[in-house]
PDB file of N, CA and C in Angstrom:
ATOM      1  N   UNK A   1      21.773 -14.806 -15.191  1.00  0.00           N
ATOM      2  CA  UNK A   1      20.653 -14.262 -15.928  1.00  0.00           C
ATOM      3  C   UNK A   1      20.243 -12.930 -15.320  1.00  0.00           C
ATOM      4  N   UNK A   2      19.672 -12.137 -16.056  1.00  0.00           N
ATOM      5  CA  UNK A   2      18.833 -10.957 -15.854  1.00  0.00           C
ATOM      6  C   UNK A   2      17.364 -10.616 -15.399  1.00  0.00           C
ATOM      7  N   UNK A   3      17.721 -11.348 -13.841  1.00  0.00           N
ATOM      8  CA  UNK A   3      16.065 -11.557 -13.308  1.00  0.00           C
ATOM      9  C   UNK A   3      15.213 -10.466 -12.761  1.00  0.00           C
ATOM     10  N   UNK A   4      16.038  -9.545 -12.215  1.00  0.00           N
ATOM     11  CA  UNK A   4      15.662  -8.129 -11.615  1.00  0.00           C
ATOM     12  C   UNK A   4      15.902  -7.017 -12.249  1.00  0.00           C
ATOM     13  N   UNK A   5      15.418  -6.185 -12.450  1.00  0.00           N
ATOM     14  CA  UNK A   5      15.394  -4.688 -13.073  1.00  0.00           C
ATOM     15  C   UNK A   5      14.929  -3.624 -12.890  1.00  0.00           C
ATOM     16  N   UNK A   6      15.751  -2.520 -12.283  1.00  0.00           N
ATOM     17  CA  UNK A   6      15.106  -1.358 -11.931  1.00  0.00           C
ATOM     18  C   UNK A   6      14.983  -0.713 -12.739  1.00  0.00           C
ATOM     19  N   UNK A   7      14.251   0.568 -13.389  1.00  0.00           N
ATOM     20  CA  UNK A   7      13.797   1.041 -14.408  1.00  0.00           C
ATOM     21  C   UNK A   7      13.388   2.308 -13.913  1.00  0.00           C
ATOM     22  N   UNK A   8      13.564   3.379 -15.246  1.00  0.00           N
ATOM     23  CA  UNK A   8      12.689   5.329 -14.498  1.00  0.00           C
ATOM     24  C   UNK A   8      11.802   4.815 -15.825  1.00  0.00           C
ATOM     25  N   UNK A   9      10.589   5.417 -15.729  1.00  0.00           N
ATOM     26  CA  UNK A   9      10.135   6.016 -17.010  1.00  0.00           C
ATOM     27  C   UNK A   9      10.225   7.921 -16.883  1.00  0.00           C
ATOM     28  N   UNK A  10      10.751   7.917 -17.688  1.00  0.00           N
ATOM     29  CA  UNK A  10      11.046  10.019 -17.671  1.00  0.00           C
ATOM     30  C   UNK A  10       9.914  10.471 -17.650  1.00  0.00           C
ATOM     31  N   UNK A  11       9.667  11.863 -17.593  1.00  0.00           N
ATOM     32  CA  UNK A  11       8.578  12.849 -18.432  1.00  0.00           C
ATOM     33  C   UNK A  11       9.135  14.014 -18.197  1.00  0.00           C
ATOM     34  N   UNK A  12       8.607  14.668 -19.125  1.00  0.00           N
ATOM     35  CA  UNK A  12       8.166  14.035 -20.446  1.00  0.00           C
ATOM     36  C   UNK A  12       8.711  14.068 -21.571  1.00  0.00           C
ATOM     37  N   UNK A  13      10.641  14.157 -21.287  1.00  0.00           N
ATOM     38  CA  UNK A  13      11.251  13.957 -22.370  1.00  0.00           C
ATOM     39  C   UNK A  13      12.215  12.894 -22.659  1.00  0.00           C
ATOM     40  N   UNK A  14      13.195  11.834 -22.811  1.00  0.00           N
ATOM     41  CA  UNK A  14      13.696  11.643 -22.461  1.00  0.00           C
ATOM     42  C   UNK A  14      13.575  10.193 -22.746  1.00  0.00           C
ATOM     43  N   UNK A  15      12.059   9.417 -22.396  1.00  0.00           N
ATOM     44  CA  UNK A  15      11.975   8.231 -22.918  1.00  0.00           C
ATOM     45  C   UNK A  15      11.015   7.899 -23.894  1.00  0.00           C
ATOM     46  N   UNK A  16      11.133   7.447 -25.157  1.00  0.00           N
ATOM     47  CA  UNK A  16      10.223   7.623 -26.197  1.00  0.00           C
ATOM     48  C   UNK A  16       8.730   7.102 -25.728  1.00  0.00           C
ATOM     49  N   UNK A  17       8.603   6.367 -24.536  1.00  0.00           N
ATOM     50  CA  UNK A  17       6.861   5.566 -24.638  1.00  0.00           C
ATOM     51  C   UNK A  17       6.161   6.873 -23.939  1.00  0.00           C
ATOM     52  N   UNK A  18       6.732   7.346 -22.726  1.00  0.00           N
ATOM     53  CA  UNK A  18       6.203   8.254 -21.706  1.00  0.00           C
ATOM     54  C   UNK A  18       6.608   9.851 -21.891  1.00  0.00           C
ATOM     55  N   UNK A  19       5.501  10.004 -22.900  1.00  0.00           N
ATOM     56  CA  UNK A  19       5.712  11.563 -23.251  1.00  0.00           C
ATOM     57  C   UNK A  19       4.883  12.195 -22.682  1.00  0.00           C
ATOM     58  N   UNK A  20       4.233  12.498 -21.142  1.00  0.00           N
ATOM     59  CA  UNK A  20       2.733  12.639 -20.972  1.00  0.00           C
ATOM     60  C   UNK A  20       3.263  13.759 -20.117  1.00  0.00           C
ATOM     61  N   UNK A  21       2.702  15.209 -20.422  1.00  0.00           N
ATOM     62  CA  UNK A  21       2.834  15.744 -19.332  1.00  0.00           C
ATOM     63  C   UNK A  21       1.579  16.274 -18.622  1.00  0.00           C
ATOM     64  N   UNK A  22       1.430  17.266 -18.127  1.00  0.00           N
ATOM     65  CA  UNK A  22       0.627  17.447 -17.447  1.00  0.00           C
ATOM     66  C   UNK A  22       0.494  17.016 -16.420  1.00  0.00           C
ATOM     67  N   UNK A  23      -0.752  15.899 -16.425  1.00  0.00           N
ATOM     68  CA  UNK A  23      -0.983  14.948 -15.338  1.00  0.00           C
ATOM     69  C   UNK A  23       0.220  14.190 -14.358  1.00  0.00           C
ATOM     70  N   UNK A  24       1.154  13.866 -14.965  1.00  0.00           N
ATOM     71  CA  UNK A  24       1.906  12.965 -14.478  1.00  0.00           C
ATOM     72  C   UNK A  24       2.847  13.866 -14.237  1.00  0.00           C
ATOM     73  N   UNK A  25       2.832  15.072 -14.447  1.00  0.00           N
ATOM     74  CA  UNK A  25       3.702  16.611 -13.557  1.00  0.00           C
ATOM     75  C   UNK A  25       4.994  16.107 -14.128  1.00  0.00           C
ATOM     76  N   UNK A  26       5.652  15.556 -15.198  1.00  0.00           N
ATOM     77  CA  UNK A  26       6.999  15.340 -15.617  1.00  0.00           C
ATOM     78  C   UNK A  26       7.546  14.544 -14.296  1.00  0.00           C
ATOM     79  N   UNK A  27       7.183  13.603 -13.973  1.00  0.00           N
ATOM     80  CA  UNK A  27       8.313  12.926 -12.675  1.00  0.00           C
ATOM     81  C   UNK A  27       8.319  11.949 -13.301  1.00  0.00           C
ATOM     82  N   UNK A  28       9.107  11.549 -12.512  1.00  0.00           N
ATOM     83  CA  UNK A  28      10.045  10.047 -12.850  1.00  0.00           C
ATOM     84  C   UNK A  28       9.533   9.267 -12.035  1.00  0.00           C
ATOM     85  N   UNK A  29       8.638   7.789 -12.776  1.00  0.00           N
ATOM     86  CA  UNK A  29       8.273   6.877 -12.072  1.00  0.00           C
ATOM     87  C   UNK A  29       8.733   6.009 -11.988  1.00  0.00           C
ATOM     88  N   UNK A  30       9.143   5.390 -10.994  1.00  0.00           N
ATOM     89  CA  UNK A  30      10.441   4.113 -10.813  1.00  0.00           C
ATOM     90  C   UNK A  30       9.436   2.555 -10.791  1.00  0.00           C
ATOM     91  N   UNK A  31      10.037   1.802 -11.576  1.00  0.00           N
ATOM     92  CA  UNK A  31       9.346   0.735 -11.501  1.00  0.00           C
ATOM     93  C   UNK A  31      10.554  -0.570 -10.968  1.00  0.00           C
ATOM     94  N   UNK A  32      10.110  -1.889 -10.902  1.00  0.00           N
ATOM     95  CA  UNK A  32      10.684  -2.711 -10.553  1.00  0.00           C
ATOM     96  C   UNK A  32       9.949  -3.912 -11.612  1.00  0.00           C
ATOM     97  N   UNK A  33      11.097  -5.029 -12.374  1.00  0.00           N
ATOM     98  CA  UNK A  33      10.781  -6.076 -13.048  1.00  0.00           C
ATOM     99  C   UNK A  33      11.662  -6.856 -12.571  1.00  0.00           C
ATOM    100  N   UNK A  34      10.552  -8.142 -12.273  1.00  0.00           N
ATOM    101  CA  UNK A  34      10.959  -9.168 -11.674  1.00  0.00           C
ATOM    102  C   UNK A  34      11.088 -10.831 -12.406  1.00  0.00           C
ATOM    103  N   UNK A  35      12.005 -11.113 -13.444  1.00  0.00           N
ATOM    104  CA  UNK A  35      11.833 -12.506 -14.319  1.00  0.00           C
ATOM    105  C   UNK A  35      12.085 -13.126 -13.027  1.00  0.00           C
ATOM    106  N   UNK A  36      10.959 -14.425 -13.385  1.00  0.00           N
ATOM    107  CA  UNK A  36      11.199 -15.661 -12.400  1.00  0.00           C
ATOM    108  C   UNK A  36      11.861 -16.834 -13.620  1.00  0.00           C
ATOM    109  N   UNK A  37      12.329 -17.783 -12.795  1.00  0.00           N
ATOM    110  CA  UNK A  37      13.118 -18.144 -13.471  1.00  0.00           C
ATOM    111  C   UNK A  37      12.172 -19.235 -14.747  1.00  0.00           C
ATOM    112  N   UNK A  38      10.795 -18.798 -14.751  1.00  0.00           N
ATOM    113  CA  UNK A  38       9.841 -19.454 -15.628  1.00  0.00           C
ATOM    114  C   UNK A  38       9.827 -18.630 -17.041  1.00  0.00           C
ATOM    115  N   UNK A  39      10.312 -16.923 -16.741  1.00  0.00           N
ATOM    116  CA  UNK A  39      10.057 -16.258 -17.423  1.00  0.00           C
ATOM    117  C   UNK A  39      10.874 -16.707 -19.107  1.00  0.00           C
ATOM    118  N   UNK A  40      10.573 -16.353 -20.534  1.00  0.00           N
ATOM    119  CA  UNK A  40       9.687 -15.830 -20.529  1.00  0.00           C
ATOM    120  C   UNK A  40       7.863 -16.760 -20.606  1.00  0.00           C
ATOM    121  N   UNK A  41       8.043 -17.992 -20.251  1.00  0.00           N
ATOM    122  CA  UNK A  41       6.889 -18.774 -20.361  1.00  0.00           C
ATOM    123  C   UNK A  41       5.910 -18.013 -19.366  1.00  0.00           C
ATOM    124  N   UNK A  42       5.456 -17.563 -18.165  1.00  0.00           N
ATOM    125  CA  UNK A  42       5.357 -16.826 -17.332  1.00  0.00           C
ATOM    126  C   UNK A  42       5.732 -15.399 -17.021  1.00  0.00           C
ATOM    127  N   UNK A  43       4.743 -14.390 -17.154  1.00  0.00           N
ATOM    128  CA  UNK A  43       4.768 -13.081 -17.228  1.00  0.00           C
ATOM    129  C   UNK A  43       5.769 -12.840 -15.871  1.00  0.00           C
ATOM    130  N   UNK A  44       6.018 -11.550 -15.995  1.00  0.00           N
ATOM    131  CA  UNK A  44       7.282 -10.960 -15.061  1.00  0.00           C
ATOM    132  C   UNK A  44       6.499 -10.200 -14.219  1.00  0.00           C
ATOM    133  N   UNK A  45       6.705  -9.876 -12.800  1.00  0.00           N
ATOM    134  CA  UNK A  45       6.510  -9.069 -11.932  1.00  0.00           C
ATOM    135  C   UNK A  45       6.998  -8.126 -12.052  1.00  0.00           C
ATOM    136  N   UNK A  46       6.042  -7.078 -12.054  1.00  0.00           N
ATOM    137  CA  UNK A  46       6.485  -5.568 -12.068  1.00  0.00           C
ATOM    138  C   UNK A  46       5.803  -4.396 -11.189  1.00  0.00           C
ATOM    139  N   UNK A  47       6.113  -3.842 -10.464  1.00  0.00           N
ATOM    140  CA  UNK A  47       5.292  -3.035  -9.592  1.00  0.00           C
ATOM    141  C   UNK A  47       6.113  -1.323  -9.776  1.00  0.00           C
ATOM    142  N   UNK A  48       5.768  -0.153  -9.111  1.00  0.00           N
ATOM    143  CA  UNK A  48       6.171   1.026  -9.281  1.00  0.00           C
ATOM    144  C   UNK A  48       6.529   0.936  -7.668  1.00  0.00           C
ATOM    145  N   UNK A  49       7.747   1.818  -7.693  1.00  0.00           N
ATOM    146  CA  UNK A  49       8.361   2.630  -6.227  1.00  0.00           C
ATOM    147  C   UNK A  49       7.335   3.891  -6.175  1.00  0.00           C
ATOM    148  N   UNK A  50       7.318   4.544  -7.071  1.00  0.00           N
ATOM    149  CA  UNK A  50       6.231   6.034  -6.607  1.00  0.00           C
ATOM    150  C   UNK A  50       4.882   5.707  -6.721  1.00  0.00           C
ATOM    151  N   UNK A  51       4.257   6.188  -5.738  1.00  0.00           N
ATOM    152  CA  UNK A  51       2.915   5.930  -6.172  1.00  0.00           C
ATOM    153  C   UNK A  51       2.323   6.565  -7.665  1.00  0.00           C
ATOM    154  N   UNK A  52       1.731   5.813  -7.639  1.00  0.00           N
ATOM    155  CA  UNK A  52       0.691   6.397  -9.152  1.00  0.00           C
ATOM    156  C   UNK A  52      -0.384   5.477  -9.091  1.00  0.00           C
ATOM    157  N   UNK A  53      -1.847   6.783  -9.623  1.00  0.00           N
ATOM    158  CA  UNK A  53      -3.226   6.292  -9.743  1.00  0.00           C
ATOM    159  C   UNK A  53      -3.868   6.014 -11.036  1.00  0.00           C
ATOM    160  N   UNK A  54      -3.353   4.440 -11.255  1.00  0.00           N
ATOM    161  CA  UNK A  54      -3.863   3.826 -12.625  1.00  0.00           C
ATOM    162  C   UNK A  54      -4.649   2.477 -11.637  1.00  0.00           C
ATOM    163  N   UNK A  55      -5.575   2.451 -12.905  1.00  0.00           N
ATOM    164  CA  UNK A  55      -6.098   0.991 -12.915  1.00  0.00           C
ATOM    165  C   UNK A  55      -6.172   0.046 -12.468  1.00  0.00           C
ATOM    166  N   UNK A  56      -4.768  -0.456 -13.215  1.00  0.00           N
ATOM    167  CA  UNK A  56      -4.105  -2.012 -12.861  1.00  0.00           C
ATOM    168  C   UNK A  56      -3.013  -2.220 -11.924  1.00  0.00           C
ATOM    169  N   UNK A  57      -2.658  -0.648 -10.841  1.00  0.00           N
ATOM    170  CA  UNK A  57      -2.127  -0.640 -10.206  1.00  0.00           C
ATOM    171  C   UNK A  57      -2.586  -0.862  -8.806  1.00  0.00           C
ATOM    172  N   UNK A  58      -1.815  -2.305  -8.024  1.00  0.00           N
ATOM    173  CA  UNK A  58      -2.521  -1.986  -6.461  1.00  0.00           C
ATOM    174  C   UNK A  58      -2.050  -0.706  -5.641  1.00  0.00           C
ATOM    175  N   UNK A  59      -2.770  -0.211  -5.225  1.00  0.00           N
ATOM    176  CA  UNK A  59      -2.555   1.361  -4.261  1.00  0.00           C
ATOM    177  C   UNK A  59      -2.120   0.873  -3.555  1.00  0.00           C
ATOM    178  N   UNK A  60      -2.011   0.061  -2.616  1.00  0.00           N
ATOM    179  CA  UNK A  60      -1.384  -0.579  -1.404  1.00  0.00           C
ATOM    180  C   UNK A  60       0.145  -0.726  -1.611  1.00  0.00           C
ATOM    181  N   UNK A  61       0.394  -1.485  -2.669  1.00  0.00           N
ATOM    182  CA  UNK A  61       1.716  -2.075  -2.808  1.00  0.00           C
ATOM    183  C   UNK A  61       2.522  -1.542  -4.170  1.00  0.00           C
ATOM    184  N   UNK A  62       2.011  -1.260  -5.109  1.00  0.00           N
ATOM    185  CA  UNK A  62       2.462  -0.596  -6.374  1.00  0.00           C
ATOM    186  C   UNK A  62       2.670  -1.964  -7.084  1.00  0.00           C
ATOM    187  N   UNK A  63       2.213  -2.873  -7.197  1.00  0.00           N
ATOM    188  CA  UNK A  63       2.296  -4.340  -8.002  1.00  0.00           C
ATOM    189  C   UNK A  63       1.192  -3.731  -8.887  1.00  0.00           C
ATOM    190  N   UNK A  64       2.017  -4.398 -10.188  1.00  0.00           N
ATOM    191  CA  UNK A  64       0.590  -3.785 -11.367  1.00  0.00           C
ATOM    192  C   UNK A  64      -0.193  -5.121 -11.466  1.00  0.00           C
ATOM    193  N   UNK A  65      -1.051  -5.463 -11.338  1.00  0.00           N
ATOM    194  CA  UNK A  65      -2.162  -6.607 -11.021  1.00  0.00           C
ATOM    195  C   UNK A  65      -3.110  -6.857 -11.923  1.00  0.00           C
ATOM    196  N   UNK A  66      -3.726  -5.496 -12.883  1.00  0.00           N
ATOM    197  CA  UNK A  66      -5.106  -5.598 -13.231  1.00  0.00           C
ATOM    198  C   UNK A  66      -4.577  -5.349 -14.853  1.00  0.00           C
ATOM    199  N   UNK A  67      -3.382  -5.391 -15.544  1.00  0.00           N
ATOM    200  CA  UNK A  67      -3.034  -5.123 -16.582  1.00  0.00           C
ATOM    201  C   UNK A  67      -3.649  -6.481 -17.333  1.00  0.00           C
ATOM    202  N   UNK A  68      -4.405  -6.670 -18.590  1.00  0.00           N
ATOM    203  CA  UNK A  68      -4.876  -7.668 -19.387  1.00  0.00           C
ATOM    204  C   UNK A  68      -3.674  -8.411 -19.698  1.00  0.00           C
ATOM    205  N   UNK A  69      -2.773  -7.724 -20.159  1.00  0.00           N
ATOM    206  CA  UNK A  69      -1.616  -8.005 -20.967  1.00  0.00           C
ATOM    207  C   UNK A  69      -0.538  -8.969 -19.656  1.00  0.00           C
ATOM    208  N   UNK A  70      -0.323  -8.598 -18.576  1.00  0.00           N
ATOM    209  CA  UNK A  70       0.303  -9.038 -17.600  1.00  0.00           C
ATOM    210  C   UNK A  70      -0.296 -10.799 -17.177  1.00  0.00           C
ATOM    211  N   UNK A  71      -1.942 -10.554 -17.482  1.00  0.00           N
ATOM    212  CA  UNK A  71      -2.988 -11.743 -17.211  1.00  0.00           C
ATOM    213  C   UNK A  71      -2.631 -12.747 -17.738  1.00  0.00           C
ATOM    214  N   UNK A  72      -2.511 -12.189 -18.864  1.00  0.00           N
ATOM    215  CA  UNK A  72      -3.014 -13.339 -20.321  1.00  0.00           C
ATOM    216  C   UNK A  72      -2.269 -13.141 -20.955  1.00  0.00           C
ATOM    217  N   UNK A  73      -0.539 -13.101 -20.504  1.00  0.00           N
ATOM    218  CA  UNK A  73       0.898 -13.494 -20.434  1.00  0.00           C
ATOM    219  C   UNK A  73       0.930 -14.539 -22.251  1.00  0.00           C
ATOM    220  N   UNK A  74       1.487 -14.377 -22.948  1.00  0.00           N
ATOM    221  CA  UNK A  74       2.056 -14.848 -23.968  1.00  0.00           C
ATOM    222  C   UNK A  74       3.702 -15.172 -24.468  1.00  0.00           C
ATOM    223  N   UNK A  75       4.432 -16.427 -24.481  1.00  0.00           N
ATOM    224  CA  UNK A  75       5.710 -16.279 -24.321  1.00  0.00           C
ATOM    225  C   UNK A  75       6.323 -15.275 -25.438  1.00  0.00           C
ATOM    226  N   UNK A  76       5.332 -14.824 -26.143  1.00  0.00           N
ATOM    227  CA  UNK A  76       5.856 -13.482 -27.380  1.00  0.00           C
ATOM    228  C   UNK A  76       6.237 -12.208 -26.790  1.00  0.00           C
ATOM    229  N   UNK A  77       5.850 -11.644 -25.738  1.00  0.00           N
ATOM    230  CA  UNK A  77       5.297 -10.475 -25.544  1.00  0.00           C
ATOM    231  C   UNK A  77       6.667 -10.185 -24.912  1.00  0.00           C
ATOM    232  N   UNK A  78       6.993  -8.854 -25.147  1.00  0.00           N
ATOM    233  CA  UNK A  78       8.027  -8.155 -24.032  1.00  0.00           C
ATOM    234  C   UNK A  78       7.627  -7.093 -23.637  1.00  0.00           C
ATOM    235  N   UNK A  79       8.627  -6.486 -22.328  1.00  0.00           N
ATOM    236  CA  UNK A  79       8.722  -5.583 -21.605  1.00  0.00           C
ATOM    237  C   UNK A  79       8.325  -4.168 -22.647  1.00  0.00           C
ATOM    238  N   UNK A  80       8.615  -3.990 -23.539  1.00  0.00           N
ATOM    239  CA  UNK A  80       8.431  -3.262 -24.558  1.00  0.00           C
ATOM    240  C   UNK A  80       6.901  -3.151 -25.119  1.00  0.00           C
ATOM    241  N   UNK A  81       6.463  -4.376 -24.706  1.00  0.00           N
ATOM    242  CA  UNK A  81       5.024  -4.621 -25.488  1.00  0.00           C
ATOM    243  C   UNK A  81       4.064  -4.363 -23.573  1.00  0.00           C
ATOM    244  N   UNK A  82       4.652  -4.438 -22.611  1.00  0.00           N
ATOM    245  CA  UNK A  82       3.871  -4.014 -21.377  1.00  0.00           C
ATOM    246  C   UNK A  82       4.236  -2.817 -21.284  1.00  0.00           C
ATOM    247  N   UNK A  83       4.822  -1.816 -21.721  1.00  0.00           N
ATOM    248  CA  UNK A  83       5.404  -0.640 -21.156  1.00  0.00           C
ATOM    249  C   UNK A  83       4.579   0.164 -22.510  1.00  0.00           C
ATOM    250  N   UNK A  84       4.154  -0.375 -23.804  1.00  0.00           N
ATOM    251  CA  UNK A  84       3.354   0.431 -24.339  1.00  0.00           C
ATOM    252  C   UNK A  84       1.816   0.442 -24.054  1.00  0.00           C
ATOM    253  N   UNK A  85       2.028  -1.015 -23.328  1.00  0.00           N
ATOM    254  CA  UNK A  85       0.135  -0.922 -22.918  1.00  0.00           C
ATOM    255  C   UNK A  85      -0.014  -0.343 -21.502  1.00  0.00           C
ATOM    256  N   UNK A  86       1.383   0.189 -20.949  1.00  0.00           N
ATOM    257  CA  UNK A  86       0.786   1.111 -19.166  1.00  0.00           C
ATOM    258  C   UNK A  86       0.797   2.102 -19.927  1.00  0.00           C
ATOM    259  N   UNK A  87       1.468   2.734 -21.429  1.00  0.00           N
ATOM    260  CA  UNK A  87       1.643   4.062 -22.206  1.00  0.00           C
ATOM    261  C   UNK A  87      -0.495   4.537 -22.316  1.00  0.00           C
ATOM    262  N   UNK A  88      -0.390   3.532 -22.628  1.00  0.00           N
ATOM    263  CA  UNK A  88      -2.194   3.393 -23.582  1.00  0.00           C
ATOM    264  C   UNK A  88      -2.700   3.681 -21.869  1.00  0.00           C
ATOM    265  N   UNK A  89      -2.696   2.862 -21.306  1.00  0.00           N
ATOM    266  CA  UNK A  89      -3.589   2.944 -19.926  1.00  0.00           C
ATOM    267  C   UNK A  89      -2.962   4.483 -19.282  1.00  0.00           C
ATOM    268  N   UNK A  90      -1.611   5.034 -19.413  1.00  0.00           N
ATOM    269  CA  UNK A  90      -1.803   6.816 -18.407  1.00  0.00           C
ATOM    270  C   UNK A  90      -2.614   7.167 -19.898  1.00  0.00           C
ATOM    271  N   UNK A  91      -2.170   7.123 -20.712  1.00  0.00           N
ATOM    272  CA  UNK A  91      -3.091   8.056 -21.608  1.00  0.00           C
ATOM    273  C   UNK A  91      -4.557   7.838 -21.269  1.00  0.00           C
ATOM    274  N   UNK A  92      -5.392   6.954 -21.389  1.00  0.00           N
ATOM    275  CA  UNK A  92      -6.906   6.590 -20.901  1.00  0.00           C
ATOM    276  C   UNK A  92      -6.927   7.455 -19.388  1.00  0.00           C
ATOM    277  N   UNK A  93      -6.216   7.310 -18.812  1.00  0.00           N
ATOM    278  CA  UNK A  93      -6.510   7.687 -17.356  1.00  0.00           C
ATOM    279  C   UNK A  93      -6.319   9.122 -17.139  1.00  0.00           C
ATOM    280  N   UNK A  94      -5.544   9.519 -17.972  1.00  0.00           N
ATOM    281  CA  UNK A  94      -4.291  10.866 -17.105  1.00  0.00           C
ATOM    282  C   UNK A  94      -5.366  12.062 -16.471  1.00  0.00           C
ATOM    283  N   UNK A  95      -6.636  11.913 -16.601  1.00  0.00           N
ATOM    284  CA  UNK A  95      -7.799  12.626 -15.719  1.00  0.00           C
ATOM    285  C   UNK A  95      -7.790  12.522 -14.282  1.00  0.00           C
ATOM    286  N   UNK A  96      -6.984  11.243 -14.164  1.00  0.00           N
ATOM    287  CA  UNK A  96      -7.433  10.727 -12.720  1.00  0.00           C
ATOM    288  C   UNK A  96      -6.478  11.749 -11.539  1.00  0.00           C
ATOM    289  N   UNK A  97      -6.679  11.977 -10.758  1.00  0.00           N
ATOM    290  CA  UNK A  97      -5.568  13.165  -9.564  1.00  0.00           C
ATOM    291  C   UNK A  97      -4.654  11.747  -9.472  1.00  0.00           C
ATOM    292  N   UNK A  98      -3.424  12.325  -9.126  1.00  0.00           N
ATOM    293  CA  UNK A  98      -2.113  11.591  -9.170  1.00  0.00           C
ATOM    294  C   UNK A  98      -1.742  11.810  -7.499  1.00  0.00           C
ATOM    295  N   UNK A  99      -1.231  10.913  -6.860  1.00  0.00           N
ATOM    296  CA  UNK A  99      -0.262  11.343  -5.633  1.00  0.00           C
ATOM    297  C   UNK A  99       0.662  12.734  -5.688  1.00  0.00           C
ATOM    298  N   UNK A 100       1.073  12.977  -4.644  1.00  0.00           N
ATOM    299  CA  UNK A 100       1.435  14.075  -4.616  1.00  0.00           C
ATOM    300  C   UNK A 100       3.422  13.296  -5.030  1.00  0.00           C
ATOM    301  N   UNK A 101       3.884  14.221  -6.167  1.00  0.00           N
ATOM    302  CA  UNK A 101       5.417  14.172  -6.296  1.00  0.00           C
ATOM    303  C   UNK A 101       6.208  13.472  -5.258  1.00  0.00           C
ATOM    304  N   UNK A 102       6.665  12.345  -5.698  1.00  0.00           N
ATOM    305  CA  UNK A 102       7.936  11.646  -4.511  1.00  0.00           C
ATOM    306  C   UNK A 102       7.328  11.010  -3.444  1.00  0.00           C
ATOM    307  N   UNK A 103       6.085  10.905  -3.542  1.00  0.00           N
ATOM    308  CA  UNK A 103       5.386   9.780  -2.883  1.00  0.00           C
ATOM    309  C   UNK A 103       5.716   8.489  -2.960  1.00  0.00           C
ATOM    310  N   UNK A 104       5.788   7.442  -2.670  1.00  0.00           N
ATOM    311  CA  UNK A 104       6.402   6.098  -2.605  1.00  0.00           C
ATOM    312  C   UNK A 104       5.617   5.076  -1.900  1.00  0.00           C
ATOM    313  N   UNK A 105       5.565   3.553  -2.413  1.00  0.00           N
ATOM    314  CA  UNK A 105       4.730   2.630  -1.590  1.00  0.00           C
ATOM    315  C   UNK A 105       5.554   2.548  -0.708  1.00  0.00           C
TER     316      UNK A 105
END
């Protein structure tokens, strides 16, 4: 099975959810998805390699934690349906100052 997954999201061309520039300076944020073997009954672990200053992200560790959608897990929902609601959350945020480029937990 396909339990681990490394992942870029581009900017700001390149991948259709993450078109954001500016704020997010066009870098490439590396994430990590983790199916347990509950998944999909049980939401997937997913955290970022670069830092980034959102929300539902822990600063400490880059585990996304505070996402609604991650919470209150539905066996419907995919990676597709969490990757448009971190889309919705940089858009809400992209005010916030970002780490500096190539920063990493």
């Amino acid at each position: 099975t396909l339990t681990y997954w490394n992942g870029t999201i581009l900017g700001p061309y390149g991948v259709i959810l993450f078109v954001i520039k500016d704020h997010f300076r066009e870098q490439n944020l590396q994430f990590v998805n983790l199916f347990g073997p509950d998944y999909p009954q049980k939401a997937p672990e997913m955290k970022f390699n670069n830092k980034v200053n959102l929300p539902s992200v822990n600063q400490g560790n880059g585990r996304i934690e505070n996402c609604s959608l991650l919470k209150n897990w539905k066996p419907q929902y995919t990676i597709e349906t969490v990757l448009q609601e971190l889309k919705k959350e940089m858009v809400a945020n992209k005010k916030l100052p970002q780490p500096a480029e190539g920063a990493t937990y």
